[in-house]
C-alpha atoms as a PDB file:
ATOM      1  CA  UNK A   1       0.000   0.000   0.000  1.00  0.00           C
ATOM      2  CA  UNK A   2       2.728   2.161   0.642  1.00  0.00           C
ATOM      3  CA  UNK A   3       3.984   1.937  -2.698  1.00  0.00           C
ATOM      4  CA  UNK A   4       0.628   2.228  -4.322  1.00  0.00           C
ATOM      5  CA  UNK A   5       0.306   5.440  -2.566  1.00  0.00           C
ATOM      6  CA  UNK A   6       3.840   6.639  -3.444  1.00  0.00           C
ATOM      7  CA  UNK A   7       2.821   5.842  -7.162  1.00  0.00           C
ATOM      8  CA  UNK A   8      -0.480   7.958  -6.919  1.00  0.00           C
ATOM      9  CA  UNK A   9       1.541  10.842  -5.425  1.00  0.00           C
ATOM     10  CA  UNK A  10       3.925  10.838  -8.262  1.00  0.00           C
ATOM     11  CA  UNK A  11       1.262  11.298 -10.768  1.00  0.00           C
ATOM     12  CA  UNK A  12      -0.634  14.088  -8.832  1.00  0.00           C
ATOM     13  CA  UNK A  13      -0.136  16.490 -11.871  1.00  0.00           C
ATOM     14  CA  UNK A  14      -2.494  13.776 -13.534  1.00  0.00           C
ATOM     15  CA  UNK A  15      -5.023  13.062 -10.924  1.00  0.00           C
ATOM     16  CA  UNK A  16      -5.440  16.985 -10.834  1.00  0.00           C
ATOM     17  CA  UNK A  17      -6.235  17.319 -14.341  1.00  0.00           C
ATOM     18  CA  UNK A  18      -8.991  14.239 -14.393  1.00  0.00           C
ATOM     19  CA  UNK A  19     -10.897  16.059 -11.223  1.00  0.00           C
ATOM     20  CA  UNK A  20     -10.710  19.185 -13.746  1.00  0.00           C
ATOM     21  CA  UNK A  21     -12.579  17.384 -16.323  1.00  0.00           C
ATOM     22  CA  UNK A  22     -14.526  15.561 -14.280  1.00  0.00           C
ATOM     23  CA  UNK A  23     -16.174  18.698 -12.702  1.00  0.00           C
ATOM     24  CA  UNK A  24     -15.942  20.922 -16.205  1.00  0.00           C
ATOM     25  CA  UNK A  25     -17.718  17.520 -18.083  1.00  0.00           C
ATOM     26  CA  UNK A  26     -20.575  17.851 -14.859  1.00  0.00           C
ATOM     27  CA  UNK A  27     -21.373  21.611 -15.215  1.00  0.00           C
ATOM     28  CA  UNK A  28     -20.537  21.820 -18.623  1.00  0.00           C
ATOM     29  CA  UNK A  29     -24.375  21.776 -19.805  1.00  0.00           C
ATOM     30  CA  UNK A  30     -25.740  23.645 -16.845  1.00  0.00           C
ATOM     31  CA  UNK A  31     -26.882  27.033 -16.825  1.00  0.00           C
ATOM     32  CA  UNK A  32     -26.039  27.771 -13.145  1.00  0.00           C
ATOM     33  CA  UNK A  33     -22.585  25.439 -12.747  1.00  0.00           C
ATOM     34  CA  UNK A  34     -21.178  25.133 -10.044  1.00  0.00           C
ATOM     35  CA  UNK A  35     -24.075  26.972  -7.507  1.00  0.00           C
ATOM     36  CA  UNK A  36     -25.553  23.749  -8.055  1.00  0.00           C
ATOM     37  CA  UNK A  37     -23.478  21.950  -5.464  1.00  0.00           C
ATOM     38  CA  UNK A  38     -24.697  24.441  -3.184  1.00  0.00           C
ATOM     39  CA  UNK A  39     -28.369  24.932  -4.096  1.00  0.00           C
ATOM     40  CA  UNK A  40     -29.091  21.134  -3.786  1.00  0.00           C
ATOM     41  CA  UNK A  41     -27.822  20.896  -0.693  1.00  0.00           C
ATOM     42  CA  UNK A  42     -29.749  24.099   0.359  1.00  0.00           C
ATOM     43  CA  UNK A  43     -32.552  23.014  -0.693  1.00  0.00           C
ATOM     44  CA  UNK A  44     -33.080  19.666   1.245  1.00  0.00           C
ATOM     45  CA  UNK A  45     -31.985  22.080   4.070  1.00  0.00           C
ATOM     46  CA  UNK A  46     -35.040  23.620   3.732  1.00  0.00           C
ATOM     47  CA  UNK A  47     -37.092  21.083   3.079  1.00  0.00           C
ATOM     48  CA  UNK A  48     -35.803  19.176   6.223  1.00  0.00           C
ATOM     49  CA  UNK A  49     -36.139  21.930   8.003  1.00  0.00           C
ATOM     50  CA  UNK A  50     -39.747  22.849   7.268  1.00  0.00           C
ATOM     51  CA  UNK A  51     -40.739  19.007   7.535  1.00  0.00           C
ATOM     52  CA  UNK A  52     -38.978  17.926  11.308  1.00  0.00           C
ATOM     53  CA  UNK A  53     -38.509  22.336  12.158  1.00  0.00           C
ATOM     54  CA  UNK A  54     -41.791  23.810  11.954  1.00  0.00           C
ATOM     55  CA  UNK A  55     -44.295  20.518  11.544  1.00  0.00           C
ATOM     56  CA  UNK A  56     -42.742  18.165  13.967  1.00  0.00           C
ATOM     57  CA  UNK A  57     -40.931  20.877  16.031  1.00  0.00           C
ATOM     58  CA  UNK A  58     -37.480  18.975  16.252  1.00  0.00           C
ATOM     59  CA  UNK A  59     -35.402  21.990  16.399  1.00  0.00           C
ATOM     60  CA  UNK A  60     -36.502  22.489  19.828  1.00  0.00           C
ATOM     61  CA  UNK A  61     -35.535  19.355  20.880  1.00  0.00           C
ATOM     62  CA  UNK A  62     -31.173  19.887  20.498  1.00  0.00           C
ATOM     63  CA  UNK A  63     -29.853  22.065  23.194  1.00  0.00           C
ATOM     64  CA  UNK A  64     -27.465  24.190  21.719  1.00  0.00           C
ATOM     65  CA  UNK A  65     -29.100  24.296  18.009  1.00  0.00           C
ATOM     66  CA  UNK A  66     -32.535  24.910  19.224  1.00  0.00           C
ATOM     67  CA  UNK A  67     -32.367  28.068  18.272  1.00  0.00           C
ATOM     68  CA  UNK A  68     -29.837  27.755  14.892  1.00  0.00           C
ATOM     69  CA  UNK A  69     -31.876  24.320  13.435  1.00  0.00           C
ATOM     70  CA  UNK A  70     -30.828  25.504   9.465  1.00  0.00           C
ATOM     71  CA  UNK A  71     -27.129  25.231  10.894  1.00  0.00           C
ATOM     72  CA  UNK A  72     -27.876  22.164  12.619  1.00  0.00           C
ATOM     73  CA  UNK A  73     -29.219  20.675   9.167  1.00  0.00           C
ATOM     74  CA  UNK A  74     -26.698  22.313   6.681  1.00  0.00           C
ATOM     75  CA  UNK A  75     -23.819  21.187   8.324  1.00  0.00           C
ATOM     76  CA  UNK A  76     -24.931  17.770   8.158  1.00  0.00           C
ATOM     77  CA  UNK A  77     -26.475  18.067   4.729  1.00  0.00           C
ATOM     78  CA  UNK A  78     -23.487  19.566   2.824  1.00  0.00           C
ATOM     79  CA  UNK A  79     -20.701  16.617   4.936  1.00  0.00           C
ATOM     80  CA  UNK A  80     -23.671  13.918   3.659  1.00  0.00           C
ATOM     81  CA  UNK A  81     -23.729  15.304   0.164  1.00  0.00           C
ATOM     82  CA  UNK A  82     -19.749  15.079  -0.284  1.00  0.00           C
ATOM     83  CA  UNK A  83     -20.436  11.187   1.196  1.00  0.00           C
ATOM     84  CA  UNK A  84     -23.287  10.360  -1.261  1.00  0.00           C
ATOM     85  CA  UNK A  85     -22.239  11.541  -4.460  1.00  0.00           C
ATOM     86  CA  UNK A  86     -18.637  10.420  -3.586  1.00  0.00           C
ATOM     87  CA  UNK A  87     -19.887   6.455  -2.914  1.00  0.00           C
ATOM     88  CA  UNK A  88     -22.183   6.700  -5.884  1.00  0.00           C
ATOM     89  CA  UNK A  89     -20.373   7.899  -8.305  1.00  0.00           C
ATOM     90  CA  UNK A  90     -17.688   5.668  -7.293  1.00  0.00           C
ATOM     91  CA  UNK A  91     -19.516   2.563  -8.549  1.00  0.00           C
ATOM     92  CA  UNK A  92     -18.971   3.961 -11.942  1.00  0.00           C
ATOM     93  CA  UNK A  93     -15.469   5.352 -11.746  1.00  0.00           C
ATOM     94  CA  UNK A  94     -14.107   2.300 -13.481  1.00  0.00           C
ATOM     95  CA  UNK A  95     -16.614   1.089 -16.177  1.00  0.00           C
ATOM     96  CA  UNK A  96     -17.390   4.620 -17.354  1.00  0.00           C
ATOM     97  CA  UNK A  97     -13.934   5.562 -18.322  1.00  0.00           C
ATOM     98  CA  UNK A  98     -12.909   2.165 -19.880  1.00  0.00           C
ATOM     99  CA  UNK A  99     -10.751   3.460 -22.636  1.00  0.00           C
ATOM    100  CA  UNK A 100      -8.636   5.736 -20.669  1.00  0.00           C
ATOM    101  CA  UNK A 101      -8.225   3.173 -18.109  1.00  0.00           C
ATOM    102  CA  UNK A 102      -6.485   0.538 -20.776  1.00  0.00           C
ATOM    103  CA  UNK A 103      -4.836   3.115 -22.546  1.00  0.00           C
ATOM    104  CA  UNK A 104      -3.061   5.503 -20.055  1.00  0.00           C
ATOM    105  CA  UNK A 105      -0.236   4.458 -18.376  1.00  0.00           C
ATOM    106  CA  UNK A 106      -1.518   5.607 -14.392  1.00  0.00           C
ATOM    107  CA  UNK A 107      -2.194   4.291 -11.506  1.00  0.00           C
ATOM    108  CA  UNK A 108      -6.009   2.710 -11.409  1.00  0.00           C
ATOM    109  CA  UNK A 109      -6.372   4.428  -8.148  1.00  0.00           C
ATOM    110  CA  UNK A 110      -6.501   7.423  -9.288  1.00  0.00           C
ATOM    111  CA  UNK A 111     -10.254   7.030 -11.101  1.00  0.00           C
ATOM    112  CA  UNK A 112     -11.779   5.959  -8.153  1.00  0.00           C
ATOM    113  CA  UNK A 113      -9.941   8.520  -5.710  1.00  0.00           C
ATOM    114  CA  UNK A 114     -10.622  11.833  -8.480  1.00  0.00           C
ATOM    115  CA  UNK A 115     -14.574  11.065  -7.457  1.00  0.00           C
ATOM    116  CA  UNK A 116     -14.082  11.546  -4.256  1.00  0.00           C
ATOM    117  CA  UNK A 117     -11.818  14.847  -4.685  1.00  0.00           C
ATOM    118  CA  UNK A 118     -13.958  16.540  -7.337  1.00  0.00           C
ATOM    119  CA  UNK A 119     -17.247  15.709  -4.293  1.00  0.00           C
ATOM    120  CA  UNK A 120     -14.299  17.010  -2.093  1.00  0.00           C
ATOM    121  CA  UNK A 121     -14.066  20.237  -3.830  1.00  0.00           C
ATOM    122  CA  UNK A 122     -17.799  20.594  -3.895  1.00  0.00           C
ATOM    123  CA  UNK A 123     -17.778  20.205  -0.666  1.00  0.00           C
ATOM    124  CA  UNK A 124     -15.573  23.756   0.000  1.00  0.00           C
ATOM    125  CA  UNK A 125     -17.586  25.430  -2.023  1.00  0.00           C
ATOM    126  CA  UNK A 126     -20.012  25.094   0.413  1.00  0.00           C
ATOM    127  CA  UNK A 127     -18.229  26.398   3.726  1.00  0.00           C
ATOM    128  CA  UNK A 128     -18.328  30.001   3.109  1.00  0.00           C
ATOM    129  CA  UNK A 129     -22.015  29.243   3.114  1.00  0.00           C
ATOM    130  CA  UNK A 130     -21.874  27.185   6.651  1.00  0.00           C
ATOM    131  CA  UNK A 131     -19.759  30.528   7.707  1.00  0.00           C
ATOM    132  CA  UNK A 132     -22.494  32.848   7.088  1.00  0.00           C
ATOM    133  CA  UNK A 133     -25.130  30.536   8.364  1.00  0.00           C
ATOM    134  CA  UNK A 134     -22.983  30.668  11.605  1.00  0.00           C
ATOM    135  CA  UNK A 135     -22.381  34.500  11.877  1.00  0.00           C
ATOM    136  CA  UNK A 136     -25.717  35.567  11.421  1.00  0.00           C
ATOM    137  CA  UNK A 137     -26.998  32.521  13.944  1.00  0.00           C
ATOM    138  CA  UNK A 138     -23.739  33.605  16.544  1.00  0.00           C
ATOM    139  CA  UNK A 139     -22.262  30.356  16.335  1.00  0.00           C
ATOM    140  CA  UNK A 140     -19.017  31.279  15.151  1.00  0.00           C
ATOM    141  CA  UNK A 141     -16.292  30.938  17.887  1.00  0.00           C
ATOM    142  CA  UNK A 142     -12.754  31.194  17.384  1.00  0.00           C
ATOM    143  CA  UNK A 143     -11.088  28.734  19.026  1.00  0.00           C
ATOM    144  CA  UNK A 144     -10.008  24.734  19.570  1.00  0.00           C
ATOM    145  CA  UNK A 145     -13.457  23.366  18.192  1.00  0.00           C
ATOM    146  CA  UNK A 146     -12.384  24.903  15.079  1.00  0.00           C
ATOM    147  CA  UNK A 147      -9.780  22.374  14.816  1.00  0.00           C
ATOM    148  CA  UNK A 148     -12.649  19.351  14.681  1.00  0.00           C
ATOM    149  CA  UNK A 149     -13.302  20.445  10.731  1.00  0.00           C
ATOM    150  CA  UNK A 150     -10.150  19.170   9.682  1.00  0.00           C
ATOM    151  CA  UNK A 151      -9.722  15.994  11.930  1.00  0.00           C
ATOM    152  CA  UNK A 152     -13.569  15.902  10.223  1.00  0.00           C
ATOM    153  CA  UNK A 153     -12.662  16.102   6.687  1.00  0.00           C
ATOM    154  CA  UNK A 154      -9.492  13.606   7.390  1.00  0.00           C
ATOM    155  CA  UNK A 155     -11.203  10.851   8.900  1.00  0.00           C
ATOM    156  CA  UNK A 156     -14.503  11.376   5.762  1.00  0.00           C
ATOM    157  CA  UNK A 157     -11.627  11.350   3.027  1.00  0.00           C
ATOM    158  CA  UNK A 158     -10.156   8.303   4.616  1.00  0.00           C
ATOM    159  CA  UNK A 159     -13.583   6.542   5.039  1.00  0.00           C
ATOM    160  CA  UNK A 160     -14.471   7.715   1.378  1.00  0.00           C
ATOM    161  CA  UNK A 161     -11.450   6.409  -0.339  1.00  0.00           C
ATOM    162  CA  UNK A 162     -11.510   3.204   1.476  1.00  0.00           C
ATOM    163  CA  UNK A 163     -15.192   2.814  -0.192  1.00  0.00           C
ATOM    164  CA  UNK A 164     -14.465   4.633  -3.586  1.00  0.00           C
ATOM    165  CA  UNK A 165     -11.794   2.013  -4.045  1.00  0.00           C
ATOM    166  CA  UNK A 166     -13.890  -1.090  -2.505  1.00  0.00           C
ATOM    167  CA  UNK A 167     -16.897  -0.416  -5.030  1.00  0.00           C
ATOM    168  CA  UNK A 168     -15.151   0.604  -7.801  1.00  0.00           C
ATOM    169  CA  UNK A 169     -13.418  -2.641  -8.521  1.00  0.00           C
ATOM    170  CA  UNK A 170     -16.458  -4.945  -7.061  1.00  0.00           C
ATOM    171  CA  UNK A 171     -18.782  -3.139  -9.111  1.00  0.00           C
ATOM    172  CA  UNK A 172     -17.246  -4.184 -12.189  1.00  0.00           C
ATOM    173  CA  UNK A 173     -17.325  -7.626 -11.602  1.00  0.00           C
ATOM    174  CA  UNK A 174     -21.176  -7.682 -10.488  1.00  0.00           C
ATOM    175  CA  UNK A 175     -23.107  -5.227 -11.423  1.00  0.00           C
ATOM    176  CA  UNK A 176     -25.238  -5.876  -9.114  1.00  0.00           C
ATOM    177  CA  UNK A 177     -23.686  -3.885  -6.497  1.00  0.00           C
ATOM    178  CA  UNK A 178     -24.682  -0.458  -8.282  1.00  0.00           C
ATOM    179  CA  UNK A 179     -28.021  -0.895  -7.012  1.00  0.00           C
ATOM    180  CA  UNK A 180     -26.818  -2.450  -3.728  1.00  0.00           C
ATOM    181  CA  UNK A 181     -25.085   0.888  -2.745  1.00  0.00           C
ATOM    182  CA  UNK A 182     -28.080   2.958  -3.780  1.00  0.00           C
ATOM    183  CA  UNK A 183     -29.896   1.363  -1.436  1.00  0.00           C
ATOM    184  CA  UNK A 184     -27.412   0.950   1.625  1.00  0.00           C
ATOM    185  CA  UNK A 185     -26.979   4.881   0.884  1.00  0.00           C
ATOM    186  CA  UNK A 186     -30.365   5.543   1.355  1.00  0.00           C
ATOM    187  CA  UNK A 187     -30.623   3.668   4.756  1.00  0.00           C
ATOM    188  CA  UNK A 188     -27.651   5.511   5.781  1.00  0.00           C
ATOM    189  CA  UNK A 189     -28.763   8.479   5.707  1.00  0.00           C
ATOM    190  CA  UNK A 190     -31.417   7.773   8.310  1.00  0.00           C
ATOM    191  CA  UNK A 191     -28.729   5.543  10.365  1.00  0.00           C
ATOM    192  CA  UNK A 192     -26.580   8.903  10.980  1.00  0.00           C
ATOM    193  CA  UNK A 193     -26.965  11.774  12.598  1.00  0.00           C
ATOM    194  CA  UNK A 194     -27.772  14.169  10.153  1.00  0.00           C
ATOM    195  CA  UNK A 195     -31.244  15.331  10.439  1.00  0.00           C
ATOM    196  CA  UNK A 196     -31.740  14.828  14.395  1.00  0.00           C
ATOM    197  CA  UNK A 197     -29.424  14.613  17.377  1.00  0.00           C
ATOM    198  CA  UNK A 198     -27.422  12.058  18.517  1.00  0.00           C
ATOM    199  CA  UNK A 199     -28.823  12.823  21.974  1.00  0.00           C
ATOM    200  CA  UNK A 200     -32.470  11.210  20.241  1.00  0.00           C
ATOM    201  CA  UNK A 201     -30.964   8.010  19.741  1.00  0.00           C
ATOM    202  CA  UNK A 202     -29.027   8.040  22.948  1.00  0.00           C
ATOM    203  CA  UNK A 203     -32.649   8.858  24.903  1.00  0.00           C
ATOM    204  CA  UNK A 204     -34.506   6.601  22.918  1.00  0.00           C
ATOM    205  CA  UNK A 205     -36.452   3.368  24.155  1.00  0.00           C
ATOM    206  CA  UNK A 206     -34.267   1.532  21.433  1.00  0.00           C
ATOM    207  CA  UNK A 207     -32.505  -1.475  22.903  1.00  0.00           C
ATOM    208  CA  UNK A 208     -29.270  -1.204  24.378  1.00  0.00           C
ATOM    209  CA  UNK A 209     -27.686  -3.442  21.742  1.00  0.00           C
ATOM    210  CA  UNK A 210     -29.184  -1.162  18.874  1.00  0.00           C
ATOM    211  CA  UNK A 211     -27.637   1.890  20.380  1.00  0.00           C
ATOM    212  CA  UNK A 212     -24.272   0.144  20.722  1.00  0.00           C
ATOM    213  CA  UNK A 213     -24.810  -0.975  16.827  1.00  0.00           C
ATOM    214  CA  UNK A 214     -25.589   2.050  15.722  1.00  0.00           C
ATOM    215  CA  UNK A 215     -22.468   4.080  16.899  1.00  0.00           C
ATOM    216  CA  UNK A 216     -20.350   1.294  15.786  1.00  0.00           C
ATOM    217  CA  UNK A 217     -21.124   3.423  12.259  1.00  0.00           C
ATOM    218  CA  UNK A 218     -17.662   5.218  12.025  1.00  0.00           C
ATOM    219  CA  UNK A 219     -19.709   8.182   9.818  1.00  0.00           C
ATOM    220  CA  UNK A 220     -21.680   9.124  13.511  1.00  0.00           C
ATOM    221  CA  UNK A 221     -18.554  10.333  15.158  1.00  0.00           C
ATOM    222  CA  UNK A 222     -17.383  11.818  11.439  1.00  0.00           C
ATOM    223  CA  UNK A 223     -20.669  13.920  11.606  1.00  0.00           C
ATOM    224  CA  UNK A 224     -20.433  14.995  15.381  1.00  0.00           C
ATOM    225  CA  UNK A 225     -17.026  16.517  14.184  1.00  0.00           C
ATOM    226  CA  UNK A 226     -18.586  18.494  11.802  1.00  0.00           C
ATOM    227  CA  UNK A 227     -21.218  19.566  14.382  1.00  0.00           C
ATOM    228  CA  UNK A 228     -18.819  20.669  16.937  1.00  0.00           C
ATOM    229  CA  UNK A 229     -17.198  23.055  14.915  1.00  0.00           C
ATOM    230  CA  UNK A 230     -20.148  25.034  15.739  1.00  0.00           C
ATOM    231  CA  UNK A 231     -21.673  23.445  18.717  1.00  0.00           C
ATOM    232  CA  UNK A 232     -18.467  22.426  21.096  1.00  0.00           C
ATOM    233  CA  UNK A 233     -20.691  20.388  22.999  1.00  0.00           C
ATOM    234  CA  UNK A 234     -21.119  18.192  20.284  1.00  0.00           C
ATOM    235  CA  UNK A 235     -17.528  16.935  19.952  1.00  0.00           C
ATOM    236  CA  UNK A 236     -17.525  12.916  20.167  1.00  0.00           C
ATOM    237  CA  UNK A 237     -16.502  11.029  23.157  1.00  0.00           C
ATOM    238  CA  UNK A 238     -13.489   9.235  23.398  1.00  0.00           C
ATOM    239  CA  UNK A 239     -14.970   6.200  22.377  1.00  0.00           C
ATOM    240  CA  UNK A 240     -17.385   7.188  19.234  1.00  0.00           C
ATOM    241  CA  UNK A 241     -13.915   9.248  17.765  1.00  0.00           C
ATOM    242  CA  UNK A 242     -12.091   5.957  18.305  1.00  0.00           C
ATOM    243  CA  UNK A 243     -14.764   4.315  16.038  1.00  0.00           C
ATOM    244  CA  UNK A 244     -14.391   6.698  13.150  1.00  0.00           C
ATOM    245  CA  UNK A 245     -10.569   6.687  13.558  1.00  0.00           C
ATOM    246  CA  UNK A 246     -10.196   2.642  13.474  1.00  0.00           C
ATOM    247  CA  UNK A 247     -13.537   2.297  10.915  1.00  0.00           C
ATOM    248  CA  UNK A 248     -11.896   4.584   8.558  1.00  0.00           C
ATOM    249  CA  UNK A 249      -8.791   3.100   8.561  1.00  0.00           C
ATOM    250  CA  UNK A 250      -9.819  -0.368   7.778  1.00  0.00           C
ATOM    251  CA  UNK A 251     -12.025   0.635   5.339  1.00  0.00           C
ATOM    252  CA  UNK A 252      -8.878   2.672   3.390  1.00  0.00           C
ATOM    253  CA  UNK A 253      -6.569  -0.301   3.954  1.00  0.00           C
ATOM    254  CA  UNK A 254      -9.079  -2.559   2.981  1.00  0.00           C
ATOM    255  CA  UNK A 255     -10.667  -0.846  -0.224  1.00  0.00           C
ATOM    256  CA  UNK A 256      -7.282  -0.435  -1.097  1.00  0.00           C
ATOM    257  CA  UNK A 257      -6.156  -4.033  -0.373  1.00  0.00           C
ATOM    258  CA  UNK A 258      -9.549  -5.616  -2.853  1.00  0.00           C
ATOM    259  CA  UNK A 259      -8.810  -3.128  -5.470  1.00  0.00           C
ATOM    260  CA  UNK A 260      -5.276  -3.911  -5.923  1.00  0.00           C
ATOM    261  CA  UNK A 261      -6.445  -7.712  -5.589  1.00  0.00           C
ATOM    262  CA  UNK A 262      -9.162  -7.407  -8.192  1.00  0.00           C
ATOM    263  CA  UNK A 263      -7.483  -4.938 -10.205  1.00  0.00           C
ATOM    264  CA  UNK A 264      -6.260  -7.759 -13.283  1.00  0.00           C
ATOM    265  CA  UNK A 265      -9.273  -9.320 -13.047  1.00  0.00           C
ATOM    266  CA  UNK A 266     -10.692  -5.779 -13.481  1.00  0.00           C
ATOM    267  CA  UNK A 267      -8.710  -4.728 -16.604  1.00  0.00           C
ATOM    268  CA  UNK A 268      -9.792  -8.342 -18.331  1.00  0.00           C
ATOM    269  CA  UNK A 269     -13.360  -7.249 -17.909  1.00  0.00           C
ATOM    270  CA  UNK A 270     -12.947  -3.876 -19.039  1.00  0.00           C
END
């Protein structure tokens, strides 16, 4: 692995020009280009937050975001939306760039890993937005908790290359898997702490055992990080941060341990 990384790092220059075309190719036909990746995100924002905000009243129900809910929900919208796109476009990162895979002389990594760097970059667009959000609810705070955003984004990157990696190769083999990960994605998204609290599931009458299960999910401390760079009190425990740090590991030494496995196997099919 530590060769297959070296050999990634050496062709940089090229990994940096197939993000390029893989975000110009995206926007290329759209009007509004890249305010997309923010007014998608926005807008389940808002539609989250008029559903479980004003219906079902959740935003009075999280301590320190009762009264800043559209932070609460951005924050974990816009780290989701980097995570979605990232694992679902990765299931195609292989078998829809065929010809430049058995013609160029790089790394395979590097297909896989430019999906999750061009979500990556998508995903900085959107923090001057999470900024504002937090100046104008007073949630800005200079200080240590600022430092969870990066430890955040190191651990997600990790996770998502891991899984970028994983799919990518599987995916070419069965096909099957495609719609697999659609559907996994789509539980996910309930199974983390996006939308509501982790306090809710904490309080809950759920069993003990489901509890335990459900912050074995590496993503839930991944997402508290995120939250605490505007709610402190949010930072995960000692244990959950332990989770994301060992989950995301594994999953990076293991995606990358199946791809390089699969990966002849992989060019015979393609």
């Amino acid at each position: 692995m530590t060769s297959g990384v070296a050999e990634v790092w050496n062709h940089r220059d090229a990994l940096r020009l197939l993000v390029r075309r893989d975000l110009a190719v995206k926007y290329q036909q759209s009007l509004l280009g890249y305010l997309w990746s923010l007014i998608e995100p926005l807008a389940m924002g808002a539609i989250y937050w008029f559903v479980f905000g004003v219906l079902y009243g959740t935003g009075r129900h999280l301590g320190a975001a009762d009264d800043s809910y559209p932070l609460f929900l951005v924050t974990g919208i816009f780290a989701w939306s980097w995570a979605n796109s990232a694992v679902s476009e990765a299931t195609t990162a292989l078998t829809g760039q065929a010809r430049l895979i058995t013609t160029m002389k790089l790394p395979r990594q590097v297909f896989p890993l430019g999906r999750v760097i061009g979500r990556f970059a998508e995903y900085l667009a959107g923090l001057p937005v999470l900024v504002a959000l937090a100046i104008y609810f007073d949630k800005l705070h200079v200080g240590l908790s600022l430092l969870a955003l990066p430890l955040a984004v190191l651990l997600q990157f990790a996770l998502l290359a891991g899984v970028a990696l994983l799919l990518s190769s599987v995916t070419v083999l069965v096909r099957d898997v495609d719609r697999i990960t659609r559907l996994l994605t789509r539980l996910l998204f309930y199974a983390t702490p996006i939308i509501y609290p982790l306090s809710l599931v904490r309080h809950s009458r759920l069993p003990e055992w489901v509890k335990i299960g459900y912050e074995l999910n590496p993503l839930v401390g991944i997402f508290q990080l995120h939250r605490a760079v505007w709610y402190p009190g949010e930072f995960p425990s000692a244990g959950l941060l332990a989770v994301s740090v060992v989950g995301s590991a594994t999953l990076l030494v293991a995606g990358w341990w199946v791809f390089r496995r699969l990966e002849r196997a992989v060019l015979k099919e393609l």
